[in-house]
PDB file of N, CA and C in Angstrom:
ATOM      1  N   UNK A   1    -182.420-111.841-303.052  1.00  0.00           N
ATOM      2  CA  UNK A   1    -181.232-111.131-303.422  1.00  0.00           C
ATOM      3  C   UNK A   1    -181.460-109.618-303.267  1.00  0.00           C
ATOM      4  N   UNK A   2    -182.685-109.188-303.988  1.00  0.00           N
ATOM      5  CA  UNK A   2    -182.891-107.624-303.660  1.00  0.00           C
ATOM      6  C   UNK A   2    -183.230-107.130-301.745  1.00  0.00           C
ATOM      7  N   UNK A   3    -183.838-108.064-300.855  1.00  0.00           N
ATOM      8  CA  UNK A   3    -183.440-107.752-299.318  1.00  0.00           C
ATOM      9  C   UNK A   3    -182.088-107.933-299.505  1.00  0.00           C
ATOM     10  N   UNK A   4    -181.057-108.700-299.605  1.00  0.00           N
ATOM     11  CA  UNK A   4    -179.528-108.637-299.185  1.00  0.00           C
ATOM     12  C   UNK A   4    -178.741-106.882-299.378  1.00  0.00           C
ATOM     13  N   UNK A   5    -179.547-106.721-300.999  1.00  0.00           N
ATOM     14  CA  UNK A   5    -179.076-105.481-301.700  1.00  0.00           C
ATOM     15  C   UNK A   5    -179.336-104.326-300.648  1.00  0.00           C
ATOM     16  N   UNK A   6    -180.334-104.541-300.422  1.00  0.00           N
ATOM     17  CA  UNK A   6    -181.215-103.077-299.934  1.00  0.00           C
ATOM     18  C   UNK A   6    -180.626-103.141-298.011  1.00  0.00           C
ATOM     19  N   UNK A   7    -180.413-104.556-297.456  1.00  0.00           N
ATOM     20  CA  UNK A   7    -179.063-104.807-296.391  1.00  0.00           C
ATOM     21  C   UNK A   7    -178.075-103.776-296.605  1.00  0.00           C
ATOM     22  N   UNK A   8    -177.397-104.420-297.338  1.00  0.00           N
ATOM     23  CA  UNK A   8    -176.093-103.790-297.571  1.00  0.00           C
ATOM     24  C   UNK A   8    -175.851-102.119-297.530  1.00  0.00           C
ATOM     25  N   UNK A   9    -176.983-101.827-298.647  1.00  0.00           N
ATOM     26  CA  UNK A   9    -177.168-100.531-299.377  1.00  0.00           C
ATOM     27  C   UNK A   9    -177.571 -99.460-298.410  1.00  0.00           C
ATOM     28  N   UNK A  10    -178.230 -99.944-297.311  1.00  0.00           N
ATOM     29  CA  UNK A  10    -178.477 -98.984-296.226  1.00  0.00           C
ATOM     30  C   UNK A  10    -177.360 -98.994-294.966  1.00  0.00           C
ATOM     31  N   UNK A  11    -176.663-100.212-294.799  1.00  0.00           N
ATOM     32  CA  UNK A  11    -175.376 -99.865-294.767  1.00  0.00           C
ATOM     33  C   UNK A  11    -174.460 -99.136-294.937  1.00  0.00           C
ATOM     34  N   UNK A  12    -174.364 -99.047-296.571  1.00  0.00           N
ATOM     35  CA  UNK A  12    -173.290 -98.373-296.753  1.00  0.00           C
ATOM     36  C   UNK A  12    -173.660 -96.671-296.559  1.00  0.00           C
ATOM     37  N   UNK A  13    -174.673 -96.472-296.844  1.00  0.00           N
ATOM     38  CA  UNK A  13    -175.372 -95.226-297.212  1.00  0.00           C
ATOM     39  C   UNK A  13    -175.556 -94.140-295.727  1.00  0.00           C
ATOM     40  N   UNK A  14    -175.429 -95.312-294.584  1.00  0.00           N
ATOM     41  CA  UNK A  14    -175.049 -94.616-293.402  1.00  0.00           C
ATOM     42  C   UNK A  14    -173.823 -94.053-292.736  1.00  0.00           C
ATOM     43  N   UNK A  15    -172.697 -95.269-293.189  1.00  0.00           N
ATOM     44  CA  UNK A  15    -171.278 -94.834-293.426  1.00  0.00           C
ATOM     45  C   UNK A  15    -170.747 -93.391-294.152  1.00  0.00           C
ATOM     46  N   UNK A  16    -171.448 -93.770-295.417  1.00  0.00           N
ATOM     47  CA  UNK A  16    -171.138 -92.397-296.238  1.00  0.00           C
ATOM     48  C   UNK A  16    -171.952 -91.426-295.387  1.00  0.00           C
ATOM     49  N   UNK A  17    -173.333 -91.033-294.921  1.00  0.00           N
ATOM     50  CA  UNK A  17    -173.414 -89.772-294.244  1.00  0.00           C
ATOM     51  C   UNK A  17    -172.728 -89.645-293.147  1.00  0.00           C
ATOM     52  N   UNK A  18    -172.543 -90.569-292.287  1.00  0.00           N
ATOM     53  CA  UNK A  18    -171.289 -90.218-291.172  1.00  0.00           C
ATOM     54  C   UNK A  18    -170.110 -89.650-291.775  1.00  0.00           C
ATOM     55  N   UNK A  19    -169.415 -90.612-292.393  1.00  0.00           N
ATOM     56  CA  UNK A  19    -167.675 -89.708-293.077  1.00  0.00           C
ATOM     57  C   UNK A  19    -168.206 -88.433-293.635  1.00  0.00           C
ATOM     58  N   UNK A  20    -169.715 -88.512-294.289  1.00  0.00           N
ATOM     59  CA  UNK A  20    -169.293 -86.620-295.038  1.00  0.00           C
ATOM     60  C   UNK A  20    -169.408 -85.741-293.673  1.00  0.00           C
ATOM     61  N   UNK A  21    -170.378 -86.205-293.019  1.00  0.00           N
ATOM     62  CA  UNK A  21    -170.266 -85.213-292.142  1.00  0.00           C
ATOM     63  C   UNK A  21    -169.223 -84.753-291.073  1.00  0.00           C
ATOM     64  N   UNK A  22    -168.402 -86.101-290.918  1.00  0.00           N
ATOM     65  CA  UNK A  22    -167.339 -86.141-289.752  1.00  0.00           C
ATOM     66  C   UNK A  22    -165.792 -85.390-290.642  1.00  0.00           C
ATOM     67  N   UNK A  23    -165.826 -86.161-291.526  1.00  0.00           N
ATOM     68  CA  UNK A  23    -164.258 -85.976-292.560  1.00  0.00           C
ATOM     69  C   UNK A  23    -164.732 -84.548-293.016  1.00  0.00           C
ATOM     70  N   UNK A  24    -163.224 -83.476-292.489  1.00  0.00           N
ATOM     71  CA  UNK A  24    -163.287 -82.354-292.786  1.00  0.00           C
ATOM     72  C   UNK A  24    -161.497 -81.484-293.106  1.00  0.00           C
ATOM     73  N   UNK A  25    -160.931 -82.709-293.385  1.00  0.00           N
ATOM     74  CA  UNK A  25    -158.898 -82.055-293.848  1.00  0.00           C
ATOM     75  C   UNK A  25    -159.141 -82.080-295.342  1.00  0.00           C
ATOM     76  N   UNK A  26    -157.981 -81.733-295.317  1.00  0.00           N
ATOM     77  CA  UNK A  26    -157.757 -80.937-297.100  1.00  0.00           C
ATOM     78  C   UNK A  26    -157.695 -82.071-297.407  1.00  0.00           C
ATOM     79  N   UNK A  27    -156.397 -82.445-298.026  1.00  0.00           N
ATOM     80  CA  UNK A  27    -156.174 -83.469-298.711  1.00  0.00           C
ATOM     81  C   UNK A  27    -156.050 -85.338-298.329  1.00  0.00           C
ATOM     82  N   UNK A  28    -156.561 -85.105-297.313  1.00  0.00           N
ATOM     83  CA  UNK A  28    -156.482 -86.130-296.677  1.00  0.00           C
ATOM     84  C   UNK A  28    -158.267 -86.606-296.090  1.00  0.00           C
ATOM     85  N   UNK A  29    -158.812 -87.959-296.851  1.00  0.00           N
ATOM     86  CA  UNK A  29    -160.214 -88.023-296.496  1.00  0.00           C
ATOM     87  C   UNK A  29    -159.881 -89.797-295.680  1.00  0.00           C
ATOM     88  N   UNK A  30    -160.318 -89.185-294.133  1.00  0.00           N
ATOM     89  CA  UNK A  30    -159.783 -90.462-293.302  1.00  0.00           C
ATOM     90  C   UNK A  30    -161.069 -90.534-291.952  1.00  0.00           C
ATOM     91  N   UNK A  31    -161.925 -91.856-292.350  1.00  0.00           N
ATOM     92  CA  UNK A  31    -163.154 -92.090-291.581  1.00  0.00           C
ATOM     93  C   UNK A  31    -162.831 -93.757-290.856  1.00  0.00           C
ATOM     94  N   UNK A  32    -162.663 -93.313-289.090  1.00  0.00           N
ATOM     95  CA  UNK A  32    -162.973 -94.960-288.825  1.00  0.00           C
ATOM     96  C   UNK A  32    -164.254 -95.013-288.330  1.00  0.00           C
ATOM     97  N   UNK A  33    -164.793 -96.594-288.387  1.00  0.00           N
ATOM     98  CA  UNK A  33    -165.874 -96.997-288.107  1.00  0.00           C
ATOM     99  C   UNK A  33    -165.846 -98.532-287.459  1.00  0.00           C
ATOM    100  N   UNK A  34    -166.868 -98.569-286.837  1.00  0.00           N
ATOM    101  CA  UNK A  34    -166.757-100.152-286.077  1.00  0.00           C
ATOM    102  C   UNK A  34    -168.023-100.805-286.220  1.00  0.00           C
ATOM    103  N   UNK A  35    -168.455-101.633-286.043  1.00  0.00           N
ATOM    104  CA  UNK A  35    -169.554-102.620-286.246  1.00  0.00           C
ATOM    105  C   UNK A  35    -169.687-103.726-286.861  1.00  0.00           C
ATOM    106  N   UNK A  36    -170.937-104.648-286.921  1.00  0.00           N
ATOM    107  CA  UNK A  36    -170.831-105.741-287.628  1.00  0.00           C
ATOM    108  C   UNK A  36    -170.455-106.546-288.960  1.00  0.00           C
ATOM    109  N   UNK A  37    -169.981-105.428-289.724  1.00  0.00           N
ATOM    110  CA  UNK A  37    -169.384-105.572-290.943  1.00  0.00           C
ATOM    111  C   UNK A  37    -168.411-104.704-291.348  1.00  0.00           C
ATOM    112  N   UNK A  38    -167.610-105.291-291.768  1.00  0.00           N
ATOM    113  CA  UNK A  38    -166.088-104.989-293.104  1.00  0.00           C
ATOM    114  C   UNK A  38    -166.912-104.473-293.908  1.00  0.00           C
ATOM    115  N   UNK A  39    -167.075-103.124-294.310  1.00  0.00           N
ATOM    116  CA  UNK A  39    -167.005-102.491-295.862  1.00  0.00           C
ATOM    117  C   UNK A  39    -165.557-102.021-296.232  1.00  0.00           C
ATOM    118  N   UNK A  40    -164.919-101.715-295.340  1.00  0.00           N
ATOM    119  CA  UNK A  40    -163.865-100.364-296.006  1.00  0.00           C
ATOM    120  C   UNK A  40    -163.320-100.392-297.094  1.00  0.00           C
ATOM    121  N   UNK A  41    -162.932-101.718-297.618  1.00  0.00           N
ATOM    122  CA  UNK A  41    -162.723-101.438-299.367  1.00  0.00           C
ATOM    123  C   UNK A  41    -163.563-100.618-300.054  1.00  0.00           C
ATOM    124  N   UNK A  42    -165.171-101.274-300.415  1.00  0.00           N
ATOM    125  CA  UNK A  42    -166.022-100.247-300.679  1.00  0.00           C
ATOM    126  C   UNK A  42    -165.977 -99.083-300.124  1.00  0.00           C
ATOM    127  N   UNK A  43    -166.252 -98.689-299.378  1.00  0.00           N
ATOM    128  CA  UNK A  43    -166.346 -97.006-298.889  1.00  0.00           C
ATOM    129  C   UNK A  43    -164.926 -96.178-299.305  1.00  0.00           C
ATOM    130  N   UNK A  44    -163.791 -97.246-299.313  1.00  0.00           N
ATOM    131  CA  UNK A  44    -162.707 -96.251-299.494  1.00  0.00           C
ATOM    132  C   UNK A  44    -162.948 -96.172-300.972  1.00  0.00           C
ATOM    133  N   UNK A  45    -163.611 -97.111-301.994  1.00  0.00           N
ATOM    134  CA  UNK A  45    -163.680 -96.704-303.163  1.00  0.00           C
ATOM    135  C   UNK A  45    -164.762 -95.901-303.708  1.00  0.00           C
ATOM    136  N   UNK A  46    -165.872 -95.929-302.817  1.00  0.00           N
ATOM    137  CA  UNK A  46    -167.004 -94.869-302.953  1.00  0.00           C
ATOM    138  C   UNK A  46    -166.152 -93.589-303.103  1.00  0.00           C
ATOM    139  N   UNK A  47    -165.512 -93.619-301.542  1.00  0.00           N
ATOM    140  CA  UNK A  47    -165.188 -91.727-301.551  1.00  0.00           C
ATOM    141  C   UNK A  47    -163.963 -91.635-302.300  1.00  0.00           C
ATOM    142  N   UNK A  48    -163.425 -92.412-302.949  1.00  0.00           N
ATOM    143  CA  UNK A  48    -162.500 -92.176-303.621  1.00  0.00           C
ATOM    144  C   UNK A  48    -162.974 -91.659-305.263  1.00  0.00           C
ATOM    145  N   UNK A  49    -164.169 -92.376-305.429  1.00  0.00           N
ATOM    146  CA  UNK A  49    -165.145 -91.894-306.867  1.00  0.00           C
ATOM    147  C   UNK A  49    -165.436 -90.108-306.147  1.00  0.00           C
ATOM    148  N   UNK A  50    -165.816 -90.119-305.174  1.00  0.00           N
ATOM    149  CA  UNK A  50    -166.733 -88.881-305.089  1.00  0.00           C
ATOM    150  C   UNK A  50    -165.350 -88.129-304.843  1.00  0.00           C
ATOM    151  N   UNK A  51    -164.197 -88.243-304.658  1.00  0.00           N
ATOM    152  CA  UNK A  51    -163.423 -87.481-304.297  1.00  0.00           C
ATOM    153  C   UNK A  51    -161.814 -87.513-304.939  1.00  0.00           C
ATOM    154  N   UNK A  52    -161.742 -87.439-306.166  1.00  0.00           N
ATOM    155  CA  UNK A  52    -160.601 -88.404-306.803  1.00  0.00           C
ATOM    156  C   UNK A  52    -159.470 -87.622-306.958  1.00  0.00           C
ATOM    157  N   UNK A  53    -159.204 -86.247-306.186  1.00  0.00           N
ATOM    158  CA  UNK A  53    -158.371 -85.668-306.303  1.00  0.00           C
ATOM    159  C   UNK A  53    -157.670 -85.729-304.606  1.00  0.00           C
ATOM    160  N   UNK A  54    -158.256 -86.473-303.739  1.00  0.00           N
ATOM    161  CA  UNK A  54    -158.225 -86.764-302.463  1.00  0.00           C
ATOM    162  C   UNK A  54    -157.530 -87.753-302.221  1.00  0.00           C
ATOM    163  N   UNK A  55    -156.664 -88.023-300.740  1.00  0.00           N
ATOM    164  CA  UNK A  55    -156.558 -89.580-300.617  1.00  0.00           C
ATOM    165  C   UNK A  55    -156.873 -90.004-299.789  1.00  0.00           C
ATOM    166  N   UNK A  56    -157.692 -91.398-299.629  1.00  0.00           N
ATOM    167  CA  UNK A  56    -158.798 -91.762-298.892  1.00  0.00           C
ATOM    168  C   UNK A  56    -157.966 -92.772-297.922  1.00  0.00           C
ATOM    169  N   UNK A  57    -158.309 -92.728-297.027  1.00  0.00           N
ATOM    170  CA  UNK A  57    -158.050 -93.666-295.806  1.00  0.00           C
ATOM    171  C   UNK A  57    -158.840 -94.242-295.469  1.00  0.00           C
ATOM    172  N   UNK A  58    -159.786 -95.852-294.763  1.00  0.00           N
ATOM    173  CA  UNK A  58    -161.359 -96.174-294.383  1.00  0.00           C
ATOM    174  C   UNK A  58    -160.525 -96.877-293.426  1.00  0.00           C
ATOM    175  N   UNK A  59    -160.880 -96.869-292.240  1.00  0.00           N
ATOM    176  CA  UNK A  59    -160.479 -98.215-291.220  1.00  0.00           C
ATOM    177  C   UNK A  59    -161.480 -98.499-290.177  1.00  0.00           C
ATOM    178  N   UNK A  60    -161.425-100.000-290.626  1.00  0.00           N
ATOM    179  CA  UNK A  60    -162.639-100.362-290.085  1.00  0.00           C
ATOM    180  C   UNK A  60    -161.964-101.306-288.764  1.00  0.00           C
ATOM    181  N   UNK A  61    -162.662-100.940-287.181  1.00  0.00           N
ATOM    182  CA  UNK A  61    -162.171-101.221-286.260  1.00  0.00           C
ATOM    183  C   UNK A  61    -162.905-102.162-285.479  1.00  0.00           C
ATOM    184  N   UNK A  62    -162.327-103.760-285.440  1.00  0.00           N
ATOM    185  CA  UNK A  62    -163.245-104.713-284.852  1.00  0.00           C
ATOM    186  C   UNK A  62    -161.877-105.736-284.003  1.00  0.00           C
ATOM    187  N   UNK A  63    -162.418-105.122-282.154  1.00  0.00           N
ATOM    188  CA  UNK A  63    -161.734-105.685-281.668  1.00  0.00           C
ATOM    189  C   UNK A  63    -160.483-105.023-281.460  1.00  0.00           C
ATOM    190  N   UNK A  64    -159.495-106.542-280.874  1.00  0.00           N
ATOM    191  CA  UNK A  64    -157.739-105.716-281.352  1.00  0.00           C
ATOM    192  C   UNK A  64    -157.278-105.386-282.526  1.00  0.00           C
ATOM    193  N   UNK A  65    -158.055-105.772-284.003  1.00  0.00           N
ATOM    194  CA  UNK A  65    -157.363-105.202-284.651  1.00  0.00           C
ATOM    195  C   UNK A  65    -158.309-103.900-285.712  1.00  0.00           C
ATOM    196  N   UNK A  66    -157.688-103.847-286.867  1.00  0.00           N
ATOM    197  CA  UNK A  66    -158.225-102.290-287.364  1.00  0.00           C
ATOM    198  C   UNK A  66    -157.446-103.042-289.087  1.00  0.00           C
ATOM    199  N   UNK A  67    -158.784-103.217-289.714  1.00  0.00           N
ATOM    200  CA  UNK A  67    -158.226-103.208-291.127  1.00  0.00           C
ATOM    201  C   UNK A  67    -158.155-101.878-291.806  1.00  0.00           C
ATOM    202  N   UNK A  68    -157.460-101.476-292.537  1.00  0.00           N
ATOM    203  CA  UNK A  68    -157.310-100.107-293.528  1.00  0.00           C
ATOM    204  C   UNK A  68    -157.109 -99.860-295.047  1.00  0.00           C
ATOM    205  N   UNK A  69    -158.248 -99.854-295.614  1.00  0.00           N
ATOM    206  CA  UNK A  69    -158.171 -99.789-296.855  1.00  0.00           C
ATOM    207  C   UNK A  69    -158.184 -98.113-297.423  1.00  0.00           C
ATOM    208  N   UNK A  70    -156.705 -97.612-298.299  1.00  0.00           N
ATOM    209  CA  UNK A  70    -156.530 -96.734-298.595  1.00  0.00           C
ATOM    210  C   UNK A  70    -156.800 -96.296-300.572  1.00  0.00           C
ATOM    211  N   UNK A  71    -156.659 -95.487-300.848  1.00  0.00           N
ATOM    212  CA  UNK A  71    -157.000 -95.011-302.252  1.00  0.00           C
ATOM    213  C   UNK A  71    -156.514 -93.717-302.409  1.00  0.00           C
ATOM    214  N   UNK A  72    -155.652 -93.883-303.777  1.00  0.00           N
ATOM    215  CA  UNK A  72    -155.217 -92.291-304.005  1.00  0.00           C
ATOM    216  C   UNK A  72    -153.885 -92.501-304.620  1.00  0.00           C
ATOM    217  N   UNK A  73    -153.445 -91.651-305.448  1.00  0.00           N
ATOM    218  CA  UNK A  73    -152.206 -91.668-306.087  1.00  0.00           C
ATOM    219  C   UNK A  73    -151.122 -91.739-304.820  1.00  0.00           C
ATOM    220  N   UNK A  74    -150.385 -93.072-305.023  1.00  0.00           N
ATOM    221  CA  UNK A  74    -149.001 -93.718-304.252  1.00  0.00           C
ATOM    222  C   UNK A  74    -149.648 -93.626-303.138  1.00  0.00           C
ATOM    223  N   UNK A  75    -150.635 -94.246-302.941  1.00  0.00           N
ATOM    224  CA  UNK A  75    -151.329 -94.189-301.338  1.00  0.00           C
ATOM    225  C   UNK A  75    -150.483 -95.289-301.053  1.00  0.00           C
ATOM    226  N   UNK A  76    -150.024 -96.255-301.326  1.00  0.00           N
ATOM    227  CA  UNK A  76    -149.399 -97.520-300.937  1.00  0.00           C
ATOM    228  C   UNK A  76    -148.368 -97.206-300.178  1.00  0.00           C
ATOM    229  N   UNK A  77    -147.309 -96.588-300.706  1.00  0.00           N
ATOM    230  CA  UNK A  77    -145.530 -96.047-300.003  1.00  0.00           C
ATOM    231  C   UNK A  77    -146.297 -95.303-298.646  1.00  0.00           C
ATOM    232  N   UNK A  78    -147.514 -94.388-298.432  1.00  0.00           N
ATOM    233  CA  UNK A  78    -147.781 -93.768-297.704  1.00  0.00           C
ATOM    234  C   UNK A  78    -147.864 -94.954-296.532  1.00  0.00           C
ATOM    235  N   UNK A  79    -149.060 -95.351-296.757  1.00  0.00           N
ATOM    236  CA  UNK A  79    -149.523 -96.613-295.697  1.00  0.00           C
ATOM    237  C   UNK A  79    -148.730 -97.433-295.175  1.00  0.00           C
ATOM    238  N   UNK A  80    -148.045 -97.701-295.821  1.00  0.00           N
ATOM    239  CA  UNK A  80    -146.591 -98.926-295.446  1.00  0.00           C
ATOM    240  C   UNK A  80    -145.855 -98.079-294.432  1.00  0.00           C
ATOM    241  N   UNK A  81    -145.451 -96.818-295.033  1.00  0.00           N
ATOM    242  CA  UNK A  81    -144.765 -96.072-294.385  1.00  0.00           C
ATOM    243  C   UNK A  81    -145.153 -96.155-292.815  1.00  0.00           C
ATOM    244  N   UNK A  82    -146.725 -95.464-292.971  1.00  0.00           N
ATOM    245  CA  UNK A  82    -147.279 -95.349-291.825  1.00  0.00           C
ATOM    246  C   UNK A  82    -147.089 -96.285-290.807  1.00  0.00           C
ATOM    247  N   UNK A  83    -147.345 -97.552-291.209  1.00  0.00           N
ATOM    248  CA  UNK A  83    -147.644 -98.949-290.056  1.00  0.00           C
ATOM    249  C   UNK A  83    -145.842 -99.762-290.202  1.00  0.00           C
ATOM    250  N   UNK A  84    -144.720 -99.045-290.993  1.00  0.00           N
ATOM    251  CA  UNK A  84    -143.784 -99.216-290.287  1.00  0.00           C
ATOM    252  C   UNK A  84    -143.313 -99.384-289.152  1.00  0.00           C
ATOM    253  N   UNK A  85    -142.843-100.428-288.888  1.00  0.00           N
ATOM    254  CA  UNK A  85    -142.180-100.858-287.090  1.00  0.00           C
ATOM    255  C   UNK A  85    -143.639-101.118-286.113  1.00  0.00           C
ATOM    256  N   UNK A  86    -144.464-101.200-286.602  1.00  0.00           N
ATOM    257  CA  UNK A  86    -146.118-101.154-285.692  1.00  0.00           C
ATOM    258  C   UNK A  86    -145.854-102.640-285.479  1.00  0.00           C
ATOM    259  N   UNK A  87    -146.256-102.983-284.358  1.00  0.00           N
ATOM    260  CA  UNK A  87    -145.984-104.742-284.021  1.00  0.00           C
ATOM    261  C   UNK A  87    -147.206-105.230-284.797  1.00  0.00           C
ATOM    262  N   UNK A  88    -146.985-106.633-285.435  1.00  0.00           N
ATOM    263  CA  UNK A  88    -148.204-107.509-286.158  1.00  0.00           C
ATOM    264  C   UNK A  88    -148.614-106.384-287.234  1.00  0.00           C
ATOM    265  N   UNK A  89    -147.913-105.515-287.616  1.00  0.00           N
ATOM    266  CA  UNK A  89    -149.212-104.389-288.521  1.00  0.00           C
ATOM    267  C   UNK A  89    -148.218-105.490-290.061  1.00  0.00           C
ATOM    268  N   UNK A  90    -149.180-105.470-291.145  1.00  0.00           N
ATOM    269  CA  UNK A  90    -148.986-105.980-292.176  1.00  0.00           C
ATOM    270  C   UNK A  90    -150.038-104.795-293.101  1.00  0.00           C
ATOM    271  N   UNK A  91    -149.301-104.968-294.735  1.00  0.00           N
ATOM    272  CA  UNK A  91    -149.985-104.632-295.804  1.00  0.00           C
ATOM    273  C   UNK A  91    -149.440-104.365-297.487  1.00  0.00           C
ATOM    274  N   UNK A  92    -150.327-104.455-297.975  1.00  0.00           N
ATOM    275  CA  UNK A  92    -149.606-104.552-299.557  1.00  0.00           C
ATOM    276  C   UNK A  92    -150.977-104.080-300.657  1.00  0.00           C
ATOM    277  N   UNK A  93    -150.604-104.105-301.388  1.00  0.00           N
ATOM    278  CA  UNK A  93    -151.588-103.594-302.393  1.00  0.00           C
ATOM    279  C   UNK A  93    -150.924-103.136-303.828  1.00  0.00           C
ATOM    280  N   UNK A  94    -151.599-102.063-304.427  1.00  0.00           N
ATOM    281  CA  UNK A  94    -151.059-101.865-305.690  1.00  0.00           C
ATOM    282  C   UNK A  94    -150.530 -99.977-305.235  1.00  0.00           C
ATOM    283  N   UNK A  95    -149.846 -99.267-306.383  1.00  0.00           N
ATOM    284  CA  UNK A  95    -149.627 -97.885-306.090  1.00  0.00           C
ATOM    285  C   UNK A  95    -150.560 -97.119-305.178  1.00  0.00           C
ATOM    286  N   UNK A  96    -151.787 -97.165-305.653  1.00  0.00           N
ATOM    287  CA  UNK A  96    -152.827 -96.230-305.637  1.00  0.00           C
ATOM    288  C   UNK A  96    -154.351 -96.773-305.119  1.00  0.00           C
ATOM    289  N   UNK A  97    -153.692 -98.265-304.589  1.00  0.00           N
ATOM    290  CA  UNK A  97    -154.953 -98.927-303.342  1.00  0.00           C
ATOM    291  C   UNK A  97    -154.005-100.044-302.348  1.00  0.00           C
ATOM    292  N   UNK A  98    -154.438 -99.907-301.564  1.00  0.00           N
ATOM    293  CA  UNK A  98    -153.709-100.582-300.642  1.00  0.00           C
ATOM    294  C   UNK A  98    -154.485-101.377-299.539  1.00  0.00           C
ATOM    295  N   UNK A  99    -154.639-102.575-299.296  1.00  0.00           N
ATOM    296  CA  UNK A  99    -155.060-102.919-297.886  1.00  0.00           C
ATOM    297  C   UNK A  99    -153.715-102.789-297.062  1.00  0.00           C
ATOM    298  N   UNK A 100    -154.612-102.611-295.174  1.00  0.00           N
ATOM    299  CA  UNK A 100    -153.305-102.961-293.868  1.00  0.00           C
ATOM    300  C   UNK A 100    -154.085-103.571-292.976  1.00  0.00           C
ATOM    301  N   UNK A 101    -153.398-103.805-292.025  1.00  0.00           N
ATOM    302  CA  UNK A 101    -154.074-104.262-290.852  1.00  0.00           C
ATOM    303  C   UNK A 101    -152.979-104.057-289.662  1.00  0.00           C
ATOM    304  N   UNK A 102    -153.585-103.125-288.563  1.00  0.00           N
ATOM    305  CA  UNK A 102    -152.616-102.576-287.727  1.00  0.00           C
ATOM    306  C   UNK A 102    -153.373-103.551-285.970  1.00  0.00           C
ATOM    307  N   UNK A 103    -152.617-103.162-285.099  1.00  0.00           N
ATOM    308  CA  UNK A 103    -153.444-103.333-283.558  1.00  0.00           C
ATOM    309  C   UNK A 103    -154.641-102.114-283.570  1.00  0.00           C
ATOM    310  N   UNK A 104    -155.525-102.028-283.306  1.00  0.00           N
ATOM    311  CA  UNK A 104    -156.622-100.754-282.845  1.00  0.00           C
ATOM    312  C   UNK A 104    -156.102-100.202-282.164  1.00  0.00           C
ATOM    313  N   UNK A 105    -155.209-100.105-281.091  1.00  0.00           N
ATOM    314  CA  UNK A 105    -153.653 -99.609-280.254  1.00  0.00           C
ATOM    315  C   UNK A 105    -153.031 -98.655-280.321  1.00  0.00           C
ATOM    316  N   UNK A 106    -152.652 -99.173-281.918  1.00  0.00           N
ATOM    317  CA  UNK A 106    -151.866 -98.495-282.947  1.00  0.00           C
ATOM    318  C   UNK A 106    -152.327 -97.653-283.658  1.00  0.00           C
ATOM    319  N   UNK A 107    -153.605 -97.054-283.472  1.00  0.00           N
ATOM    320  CA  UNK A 107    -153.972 -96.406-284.608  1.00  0.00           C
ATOM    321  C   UNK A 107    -153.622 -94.867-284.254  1.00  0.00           C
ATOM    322  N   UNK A 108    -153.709 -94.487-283.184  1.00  0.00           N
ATOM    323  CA  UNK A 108    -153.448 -93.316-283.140  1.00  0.00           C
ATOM    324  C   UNK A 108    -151.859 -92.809-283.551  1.00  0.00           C
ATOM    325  N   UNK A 109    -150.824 -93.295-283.688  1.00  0.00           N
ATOM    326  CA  UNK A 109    -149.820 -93.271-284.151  1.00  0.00           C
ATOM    327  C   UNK A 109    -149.927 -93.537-285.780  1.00  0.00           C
ATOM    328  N   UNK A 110    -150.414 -94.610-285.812  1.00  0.00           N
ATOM    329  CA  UNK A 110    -150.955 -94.328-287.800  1.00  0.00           C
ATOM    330  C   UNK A 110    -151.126 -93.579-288.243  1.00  0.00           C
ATOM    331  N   UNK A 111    -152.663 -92.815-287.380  1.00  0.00           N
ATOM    332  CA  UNK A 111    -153.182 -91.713-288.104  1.00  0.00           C
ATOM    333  C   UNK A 111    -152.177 -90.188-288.007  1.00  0.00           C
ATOM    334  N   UNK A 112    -151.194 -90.360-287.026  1.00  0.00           N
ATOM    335  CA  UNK A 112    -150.487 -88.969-286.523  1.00  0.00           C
ATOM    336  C   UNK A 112    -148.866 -89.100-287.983  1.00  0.00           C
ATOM    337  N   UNK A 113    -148.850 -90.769-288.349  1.00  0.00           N
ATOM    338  CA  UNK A 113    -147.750 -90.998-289.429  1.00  0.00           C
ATOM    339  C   UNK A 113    -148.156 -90.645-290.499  1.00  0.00           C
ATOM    340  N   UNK A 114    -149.873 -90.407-290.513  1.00  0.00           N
ATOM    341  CA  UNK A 114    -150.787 -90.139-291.787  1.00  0.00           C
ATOM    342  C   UNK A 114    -151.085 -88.655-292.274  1.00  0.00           C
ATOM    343  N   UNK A 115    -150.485 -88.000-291.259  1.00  0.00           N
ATOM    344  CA  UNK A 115    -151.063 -86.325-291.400  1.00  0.00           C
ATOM    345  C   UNK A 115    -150.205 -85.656-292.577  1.00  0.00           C
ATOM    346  N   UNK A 116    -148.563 -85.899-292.652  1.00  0.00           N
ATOM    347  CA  UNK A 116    -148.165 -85.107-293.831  1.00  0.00           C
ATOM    348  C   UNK A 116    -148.575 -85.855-294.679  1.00  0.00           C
ATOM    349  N   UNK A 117    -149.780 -86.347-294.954  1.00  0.00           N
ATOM    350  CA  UNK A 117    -150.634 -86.522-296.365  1.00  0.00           C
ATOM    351  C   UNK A 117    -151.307 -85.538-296.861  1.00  0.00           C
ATOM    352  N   UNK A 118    -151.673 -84.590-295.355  1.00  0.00           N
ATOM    353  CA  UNK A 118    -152.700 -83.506-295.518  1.00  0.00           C
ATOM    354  C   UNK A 118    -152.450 -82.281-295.918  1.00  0.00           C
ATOM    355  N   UNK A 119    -151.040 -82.135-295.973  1.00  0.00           N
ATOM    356  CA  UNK A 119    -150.055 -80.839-295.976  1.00  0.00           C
ATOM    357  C   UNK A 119    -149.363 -80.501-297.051  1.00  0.00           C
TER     358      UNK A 119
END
């Protein structure tokens, strides 16, 4: 169990130095990543601890599609908003966490529906 931990844990711990170093907008903290594992719930709730006046975006990109786990006061209305009219894009959650799942396609239009978050 402690190899699985120390798996994971160096995992995640690489994610987080990539997003600090890459993620650089005001109010808006938004890191994609691709590879053999789904964290983005976790990570969006890591940087959402380290950053709780922020709203966090994580999308993790495998293949055609792109899951997106968000965090942050009414991040939900945001996200929905965002992947409005997006073909196959789905998502739901609570106010202030949200999963989606868009095309990888689509993301650049997400992220451009995502910017007056930053403003």
């Amino acid at each position: 169990m402690h190899e699985r931990f120390e798996y994971f844990d160096k995992k995640i711990k690489k994610h987080v130095e990539k997003a600090l170093r890459e993620t650089k907008e005001g109010d808006l903290f938004y890191y994609e990543y691709g590879g053999e594992m789904s964290i983005s719930a976790d990570l969006a709730n890591y940087f959402s601890f380290l950053f709780p006046e922020k709203e966090i975006v994580v999308v993790y990109i495998r293949g055609a599609k792109a899951n997106i786990s968000g965090r942050g006061k009414g991040i939900r209305t945001k996200v929905l908003n965002a992947i409005k009219g997006l073909d196959g894009a789905t998502g739901g959650g609570h106010e202030d966490a949200v999963g989606a799942m868009v095309l990888a396609d689509d993301l650049k239009k997400f992220r451009q529906r995502l910017s007056p978050i930053s403003k």
